[in-house]
Protein backbone atom coordinates (compact mmCIF):
# COMPACT_ATOMS: atom_id res chain seq x y z
CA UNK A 1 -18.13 12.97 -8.86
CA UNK A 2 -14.43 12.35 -8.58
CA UNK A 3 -12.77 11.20 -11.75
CA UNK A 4 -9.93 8.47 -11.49
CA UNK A 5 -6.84 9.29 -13.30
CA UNK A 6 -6.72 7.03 -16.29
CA UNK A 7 -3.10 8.28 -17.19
CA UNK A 8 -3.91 9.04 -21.19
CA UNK A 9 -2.16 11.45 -23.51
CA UNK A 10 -4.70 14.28 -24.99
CA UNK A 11 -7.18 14.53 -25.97
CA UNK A 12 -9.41 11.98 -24.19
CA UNK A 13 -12.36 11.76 -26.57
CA UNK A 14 -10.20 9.86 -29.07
CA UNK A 15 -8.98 7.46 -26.64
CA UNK A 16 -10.42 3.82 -25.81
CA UNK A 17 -10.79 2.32 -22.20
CA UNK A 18 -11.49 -1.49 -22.18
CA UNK A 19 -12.57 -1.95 -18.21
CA UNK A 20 -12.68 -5.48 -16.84
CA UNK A 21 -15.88 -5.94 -14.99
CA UNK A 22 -16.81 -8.48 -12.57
CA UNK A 23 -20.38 -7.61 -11.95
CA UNK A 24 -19.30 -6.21 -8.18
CA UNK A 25 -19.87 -2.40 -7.31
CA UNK A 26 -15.71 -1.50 -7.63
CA UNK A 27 -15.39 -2.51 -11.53
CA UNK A 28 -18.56 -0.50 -12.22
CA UNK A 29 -17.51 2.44 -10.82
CA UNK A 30 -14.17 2.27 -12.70
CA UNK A 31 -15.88 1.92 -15.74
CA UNK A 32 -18.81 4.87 -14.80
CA UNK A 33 -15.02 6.75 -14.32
CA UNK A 34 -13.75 5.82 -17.55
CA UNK A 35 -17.11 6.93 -19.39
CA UNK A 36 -16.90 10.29 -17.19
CA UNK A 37 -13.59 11.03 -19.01
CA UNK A 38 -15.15 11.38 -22.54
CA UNK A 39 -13.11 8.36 -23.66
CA UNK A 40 -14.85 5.76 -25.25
CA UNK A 41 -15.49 3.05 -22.96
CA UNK A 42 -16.15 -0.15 -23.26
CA UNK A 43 -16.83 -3.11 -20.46
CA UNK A 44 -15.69 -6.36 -20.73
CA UNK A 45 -16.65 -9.69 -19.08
CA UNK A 46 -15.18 -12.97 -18.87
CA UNK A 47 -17.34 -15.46 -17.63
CA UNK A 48 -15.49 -18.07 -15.69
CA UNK A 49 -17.63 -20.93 -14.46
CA UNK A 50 -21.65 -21.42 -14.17
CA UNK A 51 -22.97 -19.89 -11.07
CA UNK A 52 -25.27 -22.27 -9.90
CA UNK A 53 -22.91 -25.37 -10.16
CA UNK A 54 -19.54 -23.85 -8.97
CA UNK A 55 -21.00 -21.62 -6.11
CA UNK A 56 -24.31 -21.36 -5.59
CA UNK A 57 -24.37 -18.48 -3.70
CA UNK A 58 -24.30 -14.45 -3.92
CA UNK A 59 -21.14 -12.33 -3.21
CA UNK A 60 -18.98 -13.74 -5.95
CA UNK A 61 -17.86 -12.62 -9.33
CA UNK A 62 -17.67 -13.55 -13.13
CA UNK A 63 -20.68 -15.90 -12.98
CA UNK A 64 -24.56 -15.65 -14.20
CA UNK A 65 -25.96 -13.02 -11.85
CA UNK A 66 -23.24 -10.69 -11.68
CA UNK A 67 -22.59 -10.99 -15.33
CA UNK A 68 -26.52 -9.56 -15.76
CA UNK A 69 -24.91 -6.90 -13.11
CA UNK A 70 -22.19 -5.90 -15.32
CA UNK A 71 -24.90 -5.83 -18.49
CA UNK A 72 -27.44 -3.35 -16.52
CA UNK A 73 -24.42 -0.86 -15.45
CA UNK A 74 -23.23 -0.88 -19.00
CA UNK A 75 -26.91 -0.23 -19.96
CA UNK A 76 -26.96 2.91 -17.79
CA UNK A 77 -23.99 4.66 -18.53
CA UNK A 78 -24.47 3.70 -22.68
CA UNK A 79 -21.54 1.78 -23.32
CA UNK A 80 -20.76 -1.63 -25.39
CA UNK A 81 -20.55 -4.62 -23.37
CA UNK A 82 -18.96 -7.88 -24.13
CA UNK A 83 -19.41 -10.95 -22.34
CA UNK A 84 -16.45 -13.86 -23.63
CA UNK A 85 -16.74 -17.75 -22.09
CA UNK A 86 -13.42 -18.65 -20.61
CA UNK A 87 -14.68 -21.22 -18.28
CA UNK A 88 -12.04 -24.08 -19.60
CA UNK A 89 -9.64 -22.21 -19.13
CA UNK A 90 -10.39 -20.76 -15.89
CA UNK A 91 -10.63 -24.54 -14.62
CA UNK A 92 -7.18 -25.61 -16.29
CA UNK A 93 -5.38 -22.65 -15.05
CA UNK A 94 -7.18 -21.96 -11.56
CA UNK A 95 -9.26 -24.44 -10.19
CA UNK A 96 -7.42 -27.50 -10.98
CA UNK A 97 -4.04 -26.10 -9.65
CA UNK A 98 -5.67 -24.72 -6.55
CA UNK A 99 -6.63 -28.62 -5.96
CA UNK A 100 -3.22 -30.34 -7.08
CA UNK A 101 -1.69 -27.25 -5.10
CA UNK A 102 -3.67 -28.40 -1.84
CA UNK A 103 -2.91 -32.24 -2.13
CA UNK A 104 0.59 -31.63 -2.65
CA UNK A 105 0.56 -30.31 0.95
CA UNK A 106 0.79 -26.69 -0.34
CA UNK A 107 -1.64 -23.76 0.45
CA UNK A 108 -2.21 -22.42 -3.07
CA UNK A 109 -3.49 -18.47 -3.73
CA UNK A 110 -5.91 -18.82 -6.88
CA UNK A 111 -6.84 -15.04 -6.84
CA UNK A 112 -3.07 -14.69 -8.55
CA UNK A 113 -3.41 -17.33 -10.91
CA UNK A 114 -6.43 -15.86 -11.60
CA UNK A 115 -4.28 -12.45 -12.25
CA UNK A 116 -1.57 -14.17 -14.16
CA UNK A 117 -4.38 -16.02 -16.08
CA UNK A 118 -7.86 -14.97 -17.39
CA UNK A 119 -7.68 -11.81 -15.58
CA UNK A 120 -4.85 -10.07 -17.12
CA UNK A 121 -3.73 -12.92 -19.67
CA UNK A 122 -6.35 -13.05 -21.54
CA UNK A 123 -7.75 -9.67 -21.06
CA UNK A 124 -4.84 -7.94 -22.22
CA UNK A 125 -5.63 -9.80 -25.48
CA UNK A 126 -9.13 -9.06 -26.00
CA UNK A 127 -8.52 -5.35 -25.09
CA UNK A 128 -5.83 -5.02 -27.40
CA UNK A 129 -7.79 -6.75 -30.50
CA UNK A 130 -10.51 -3.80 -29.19
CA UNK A 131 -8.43 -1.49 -30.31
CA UNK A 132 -7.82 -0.07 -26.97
CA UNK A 133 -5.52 2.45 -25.26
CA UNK A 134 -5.66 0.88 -21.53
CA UNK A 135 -7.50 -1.88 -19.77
CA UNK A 136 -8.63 -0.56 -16.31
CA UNK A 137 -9.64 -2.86 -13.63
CA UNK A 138 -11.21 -2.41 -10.02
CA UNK A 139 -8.12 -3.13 -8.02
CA UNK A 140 -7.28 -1.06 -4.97
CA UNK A 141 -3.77 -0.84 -6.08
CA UNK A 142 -1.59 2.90 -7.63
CA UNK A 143 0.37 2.49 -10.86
CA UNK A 144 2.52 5.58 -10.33
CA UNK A 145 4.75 7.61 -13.22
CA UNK A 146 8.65 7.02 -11.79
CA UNK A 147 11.19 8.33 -13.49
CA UNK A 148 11.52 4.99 -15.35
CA UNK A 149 8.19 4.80 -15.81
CA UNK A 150 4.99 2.98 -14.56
CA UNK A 151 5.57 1.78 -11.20
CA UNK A 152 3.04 -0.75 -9.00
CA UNK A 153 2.07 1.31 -5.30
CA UNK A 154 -0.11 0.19 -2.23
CA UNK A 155 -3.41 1.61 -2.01
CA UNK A 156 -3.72 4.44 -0.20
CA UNK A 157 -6.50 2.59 2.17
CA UNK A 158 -4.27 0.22 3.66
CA UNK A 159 -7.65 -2.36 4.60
CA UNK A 160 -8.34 -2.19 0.83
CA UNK A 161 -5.08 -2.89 -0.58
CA UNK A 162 -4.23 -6.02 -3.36
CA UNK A 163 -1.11 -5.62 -4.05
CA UNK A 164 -0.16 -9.03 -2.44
CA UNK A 165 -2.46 -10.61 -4.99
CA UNK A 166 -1.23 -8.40 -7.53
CA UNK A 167 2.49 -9.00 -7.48
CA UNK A 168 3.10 -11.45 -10.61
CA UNK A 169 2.21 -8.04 -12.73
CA UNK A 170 4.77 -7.77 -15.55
CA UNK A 171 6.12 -3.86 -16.70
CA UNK A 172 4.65 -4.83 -19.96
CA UNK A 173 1.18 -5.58 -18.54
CA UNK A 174 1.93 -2.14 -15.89
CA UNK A 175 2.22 -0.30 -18.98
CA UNK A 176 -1.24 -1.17 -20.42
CA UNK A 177 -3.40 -1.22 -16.93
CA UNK A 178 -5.31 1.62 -15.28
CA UNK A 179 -6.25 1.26 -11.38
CA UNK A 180 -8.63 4.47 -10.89
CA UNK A 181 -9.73 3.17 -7.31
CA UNK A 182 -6.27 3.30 -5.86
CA UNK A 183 -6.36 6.50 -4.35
CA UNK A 184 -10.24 6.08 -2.66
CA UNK A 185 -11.47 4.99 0.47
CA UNK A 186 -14.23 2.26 -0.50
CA UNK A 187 -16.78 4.41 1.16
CA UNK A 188 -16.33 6.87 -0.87
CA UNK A 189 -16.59 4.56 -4.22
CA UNK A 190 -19.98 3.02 -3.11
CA UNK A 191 -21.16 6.98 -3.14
CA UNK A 192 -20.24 7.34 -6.74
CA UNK A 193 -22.18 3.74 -7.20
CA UNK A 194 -25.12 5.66 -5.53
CA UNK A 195 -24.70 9.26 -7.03
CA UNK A 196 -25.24 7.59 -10.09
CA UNK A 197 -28.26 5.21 -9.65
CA UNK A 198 -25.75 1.98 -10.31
CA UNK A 199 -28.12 -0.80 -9.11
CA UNK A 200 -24.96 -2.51 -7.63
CA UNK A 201 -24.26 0.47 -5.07
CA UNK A 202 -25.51 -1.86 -2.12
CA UNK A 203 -24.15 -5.02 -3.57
CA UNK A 204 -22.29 -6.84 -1.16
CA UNK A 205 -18.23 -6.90 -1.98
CA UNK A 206 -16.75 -11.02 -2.48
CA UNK A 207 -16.03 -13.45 0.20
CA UNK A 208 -13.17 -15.83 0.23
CA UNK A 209 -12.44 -17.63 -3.22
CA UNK A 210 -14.78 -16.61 -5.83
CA UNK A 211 -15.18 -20.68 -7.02
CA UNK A 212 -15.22 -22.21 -3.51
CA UNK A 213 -19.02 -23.14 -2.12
CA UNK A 214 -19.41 -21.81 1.34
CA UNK A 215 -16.14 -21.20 1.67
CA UNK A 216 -15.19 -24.64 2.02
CA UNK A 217 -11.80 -25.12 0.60
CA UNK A 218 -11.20 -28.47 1.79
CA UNK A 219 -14.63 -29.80 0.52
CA UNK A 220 -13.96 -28.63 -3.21
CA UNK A 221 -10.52 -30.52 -3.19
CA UNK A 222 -12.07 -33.25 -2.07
CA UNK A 223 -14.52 -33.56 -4.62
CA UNK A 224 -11.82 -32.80 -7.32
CA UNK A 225 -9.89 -34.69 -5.92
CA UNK A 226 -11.14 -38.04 -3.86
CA UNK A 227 -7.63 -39.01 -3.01
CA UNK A 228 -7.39 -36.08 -0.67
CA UNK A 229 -9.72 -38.14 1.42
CA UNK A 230 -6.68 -39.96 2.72
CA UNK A 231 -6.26 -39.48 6.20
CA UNK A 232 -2.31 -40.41 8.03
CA UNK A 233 -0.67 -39.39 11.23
CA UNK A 234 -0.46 -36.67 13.47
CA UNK A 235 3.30 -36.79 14.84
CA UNK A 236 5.57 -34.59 16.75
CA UNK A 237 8.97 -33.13 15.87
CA UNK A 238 10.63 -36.55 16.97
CA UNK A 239 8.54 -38.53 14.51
CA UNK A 240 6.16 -39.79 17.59
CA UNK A 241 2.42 -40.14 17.09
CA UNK A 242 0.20 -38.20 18.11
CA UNK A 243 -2.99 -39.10 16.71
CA UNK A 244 -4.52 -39.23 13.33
CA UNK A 245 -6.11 -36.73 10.70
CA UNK A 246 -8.67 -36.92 8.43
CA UNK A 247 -6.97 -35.96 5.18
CA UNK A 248 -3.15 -33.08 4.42
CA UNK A 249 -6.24 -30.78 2.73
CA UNK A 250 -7.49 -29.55 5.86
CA UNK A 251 -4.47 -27.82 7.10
CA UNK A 252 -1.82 -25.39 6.39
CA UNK A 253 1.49 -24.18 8.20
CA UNK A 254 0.81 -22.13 10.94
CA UNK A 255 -2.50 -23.89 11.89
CA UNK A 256 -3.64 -24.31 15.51
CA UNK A 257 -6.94 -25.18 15.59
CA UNK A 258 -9.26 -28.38 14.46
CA UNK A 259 -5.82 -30.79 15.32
CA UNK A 260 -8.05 -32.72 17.84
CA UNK A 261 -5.02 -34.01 19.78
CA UNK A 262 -5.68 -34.77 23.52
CA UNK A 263 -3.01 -34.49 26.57
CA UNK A 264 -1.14 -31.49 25.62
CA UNK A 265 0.91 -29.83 27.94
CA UNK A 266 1.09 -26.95 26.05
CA UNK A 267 -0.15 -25.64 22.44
CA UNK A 268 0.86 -26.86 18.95
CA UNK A 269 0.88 -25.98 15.29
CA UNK A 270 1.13 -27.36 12.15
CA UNK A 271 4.76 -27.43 11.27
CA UNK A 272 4.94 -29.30 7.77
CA UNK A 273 2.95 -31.59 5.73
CA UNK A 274 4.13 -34.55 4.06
CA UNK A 275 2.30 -35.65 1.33
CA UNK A 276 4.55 -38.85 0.34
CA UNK A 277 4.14 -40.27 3.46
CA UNK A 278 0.64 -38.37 4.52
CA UNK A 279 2.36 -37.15 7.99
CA UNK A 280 0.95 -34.03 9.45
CA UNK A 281 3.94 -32.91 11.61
CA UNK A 282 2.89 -30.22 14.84
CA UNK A 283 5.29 -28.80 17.65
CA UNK A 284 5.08 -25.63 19.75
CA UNK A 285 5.58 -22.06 18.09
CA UNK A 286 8.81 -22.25 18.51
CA UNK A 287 9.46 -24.27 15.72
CA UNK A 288 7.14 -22.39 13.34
CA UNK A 289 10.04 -19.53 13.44
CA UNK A 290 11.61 -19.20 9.72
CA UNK A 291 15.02 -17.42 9.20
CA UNK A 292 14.94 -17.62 5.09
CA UNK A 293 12.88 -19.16 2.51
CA UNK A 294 13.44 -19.93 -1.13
CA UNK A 295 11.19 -18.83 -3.50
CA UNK A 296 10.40 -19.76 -7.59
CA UNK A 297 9.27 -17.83 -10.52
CA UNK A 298 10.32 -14.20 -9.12
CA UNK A 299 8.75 -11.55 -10.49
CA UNK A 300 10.89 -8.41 -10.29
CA UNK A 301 9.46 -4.53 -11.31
CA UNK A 302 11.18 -3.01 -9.19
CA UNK A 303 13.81 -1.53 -11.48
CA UNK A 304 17.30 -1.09 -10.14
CA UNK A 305 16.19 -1.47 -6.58
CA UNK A 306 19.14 -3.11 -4.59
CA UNK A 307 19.67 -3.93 -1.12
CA UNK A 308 17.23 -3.97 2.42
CA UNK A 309 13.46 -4.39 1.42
CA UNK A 310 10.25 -5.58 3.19
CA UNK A 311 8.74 -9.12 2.04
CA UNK A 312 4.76 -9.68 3.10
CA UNK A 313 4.44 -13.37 3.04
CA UNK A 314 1.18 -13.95 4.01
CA UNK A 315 -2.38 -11.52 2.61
CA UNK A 316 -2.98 -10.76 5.83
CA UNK A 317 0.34 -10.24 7.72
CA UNK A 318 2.79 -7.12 7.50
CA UNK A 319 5.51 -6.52 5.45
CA UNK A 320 8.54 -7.13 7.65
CA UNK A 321 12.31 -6.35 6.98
CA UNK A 322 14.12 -9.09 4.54
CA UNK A 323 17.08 -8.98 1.75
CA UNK A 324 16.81 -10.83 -1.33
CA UNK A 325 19.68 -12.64 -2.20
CA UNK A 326 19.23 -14.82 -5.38
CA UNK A 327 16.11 -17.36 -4.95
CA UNK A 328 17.05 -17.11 -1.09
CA UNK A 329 14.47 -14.00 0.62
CA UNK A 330 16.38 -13.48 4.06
CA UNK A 331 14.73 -12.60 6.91
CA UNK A 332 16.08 -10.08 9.46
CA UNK A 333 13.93 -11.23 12.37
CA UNK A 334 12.24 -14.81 12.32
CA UNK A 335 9.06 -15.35 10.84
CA UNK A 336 6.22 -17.36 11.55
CA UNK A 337 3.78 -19.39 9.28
CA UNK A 338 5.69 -18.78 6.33
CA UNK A 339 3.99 -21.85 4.04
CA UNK A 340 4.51 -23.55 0.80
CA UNK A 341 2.59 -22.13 -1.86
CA UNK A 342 1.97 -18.71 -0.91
CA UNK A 343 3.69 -15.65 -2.22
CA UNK A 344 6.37 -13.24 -0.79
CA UNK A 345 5.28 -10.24 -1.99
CA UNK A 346 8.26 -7.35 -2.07
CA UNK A 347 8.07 -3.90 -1.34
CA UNK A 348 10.55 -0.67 -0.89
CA UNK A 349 8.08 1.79 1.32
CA UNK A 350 4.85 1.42 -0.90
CA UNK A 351 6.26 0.90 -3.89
CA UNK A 352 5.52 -3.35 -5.26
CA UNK A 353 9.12 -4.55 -6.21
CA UNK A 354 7.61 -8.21 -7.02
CA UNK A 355 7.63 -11.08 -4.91
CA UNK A 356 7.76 -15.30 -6.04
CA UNK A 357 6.08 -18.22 -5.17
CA UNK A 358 7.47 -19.76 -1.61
CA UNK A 359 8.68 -23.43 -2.70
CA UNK A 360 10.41 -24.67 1.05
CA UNK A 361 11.76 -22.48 4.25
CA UNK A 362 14.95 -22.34 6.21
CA UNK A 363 14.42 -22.83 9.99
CA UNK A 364 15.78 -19.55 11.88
């Protein structure tokens, strides 16, 4: 079995690893890798909303089933297992700003309030009153030992990697956290899961937003919040009207699809939302191009790293060139479907310099 690298002074057996488990196959592993080390391990759980009610579905985390997932794993290997209710919390800190995020016409990321929140937050504290020495997690993402110290990496599987979600990670929490799946292909950690007998080897990894049923964004805000119901205008760049939508929560920047707008000569996007006036406002590509955009609450590890970087603005996209200057993240090419409310995540090579929160963009 390959053993993670947990980064602890000598000896081992005297140390303590507090691993945050979600119930999913990638936490148990970490924490079958901690106990492998002779450390004393222990595995934590924060329970985060009732399964039944928020979901009601497999494939998510931090809820009833996979909380009796985490229990059984921690049953095998022999090691403590605490289970702590943060479920108001989780709503006052995620859920609710992932709704007032969406009806202020922004497209919200909850997976890194979730970081900044419950997952680290409040973790940090109950491994620390646990008397422990680390608090390793199942994130595909490298801490690496600069020569300033820890330093946030991509994952060396690039389809894996979380860095993007993982960018609001202060040095003091980088000190403290342990990612022992960084360096493996997921293939290879489901063959641990198996070597071992870990009941959760075949377990299916999380889809979309871990609090969302179905995967239906747009339907959760609207039961949160009824207002989002309101529907408004579909107009062009000149203010003209196009047609009409059925409520700002079913669309983002970037958007093609689901406008319903008949006649077009050619194809169009969502440009902007308006909440104050409920405006949806589409034109062609074109306009979608973004030279600079300003960004809020920066985050910065990246030591004295000056100059040229690479800025992923989007999960999904690829870091492209940029400078930071100030709040202002320039681009060096235009970029498309940069949106409100998502993060610009910043990177030299692999290395995670940080990234903000995108508050409004610069046309290119």
């Amino acid at each position: 079995m390959d053993l993670g690298d947990f980064q602890l002074d000598s000896p081992v057996s005297a140390r303590r690893i507090v691993v945050a488990m979600s119930g999913g196959v990638d936490s148990s592993v970490v924490a079958a890798l901690a106990h492998a080390t002779g450390a004393e391990t222990i595995g934590v759980t924060l329970q985060l909303y009732d399964h039944g009610t928020a979901v009601g579905r497999a494939g998510s985390c931090c809820a009833g089933r996979d909380i009796r997932d985490a229990r059984a794993v921690c049953d095998r290997l022999g090691i403590a297992h605490y289970v702590f209710d943060h479920e108001s919390s989780f709503r006052e800190t995620v859920i609710d700003d992932f709704a007032d995020a969406y009806l202020a016409g922004r497209t919200p990321i909850p997976c890194v309030k979730c970081n900044m929140g419950p997952k680290f937050t409040d973790l940090f504290a109950l491994a620390r009153d646990l008397g422990a020495d680390c608090l390793a997690t199942g994130h595909y993402i490298r801490r690496v030992m600069g020569p300033n110290g820890a330093e946030l990496h991509r994952a060396v599987d690039p389809a894996r990697d979380q860095s993007y979600f993982l960018f609001a990670t202060t040095q003091d929490q980088l000190d403290f956290l342990r990612f022992p799946l960084g360096a493996m292909p997921k293939a290879r950690v489901r063959e641990i899961a198996g070597e071992l007998g870990l009941g959760v080897a075949g377990k299916p990894d999380s889809q979309d937003i871990c609090f969302v049923p179905d995967g239906d964004y747009a339907g959760l805000v609207r039961k949160l919040r009824p207002e989002a119901k309101e529907g408004g205008e579909i107009v062009d760049l000149e203010g003209r009207v196009l047609g009409r939508h059925g409520g700002l929560v079913g669309y983002t920047v970037g958007q093609r699809r689901g406008l319903e707008i008949g006649g077009l000569s050619e194809p169009l996007y969502v440009v902007r939302l308006e909440p104050a006036t409920k405006r949806l406002v589409v034109g062609p590509r074109s306009a979608l191009a973004v030279g600079a955009a300003r960004l809020s609450d920066i985050n910065w590890i990246g030591g004295d790293h000056v100059g040229p970087l690479t800025a992923k603005v989007r999960s999904m996209a690829k870091p492209v060139p940029a400078r930071l200057a100030g709040e202002q993240l320039l681009f060096d090419a235009p970029e498309y479907g940069v949106a409100p409310g998502q993060a610009a995540v910043l990177y030299a090579g692999d290395r995670v310099l940080g990234g903000g929160w995108i508050e409004g963009t610069e046309a290119a």
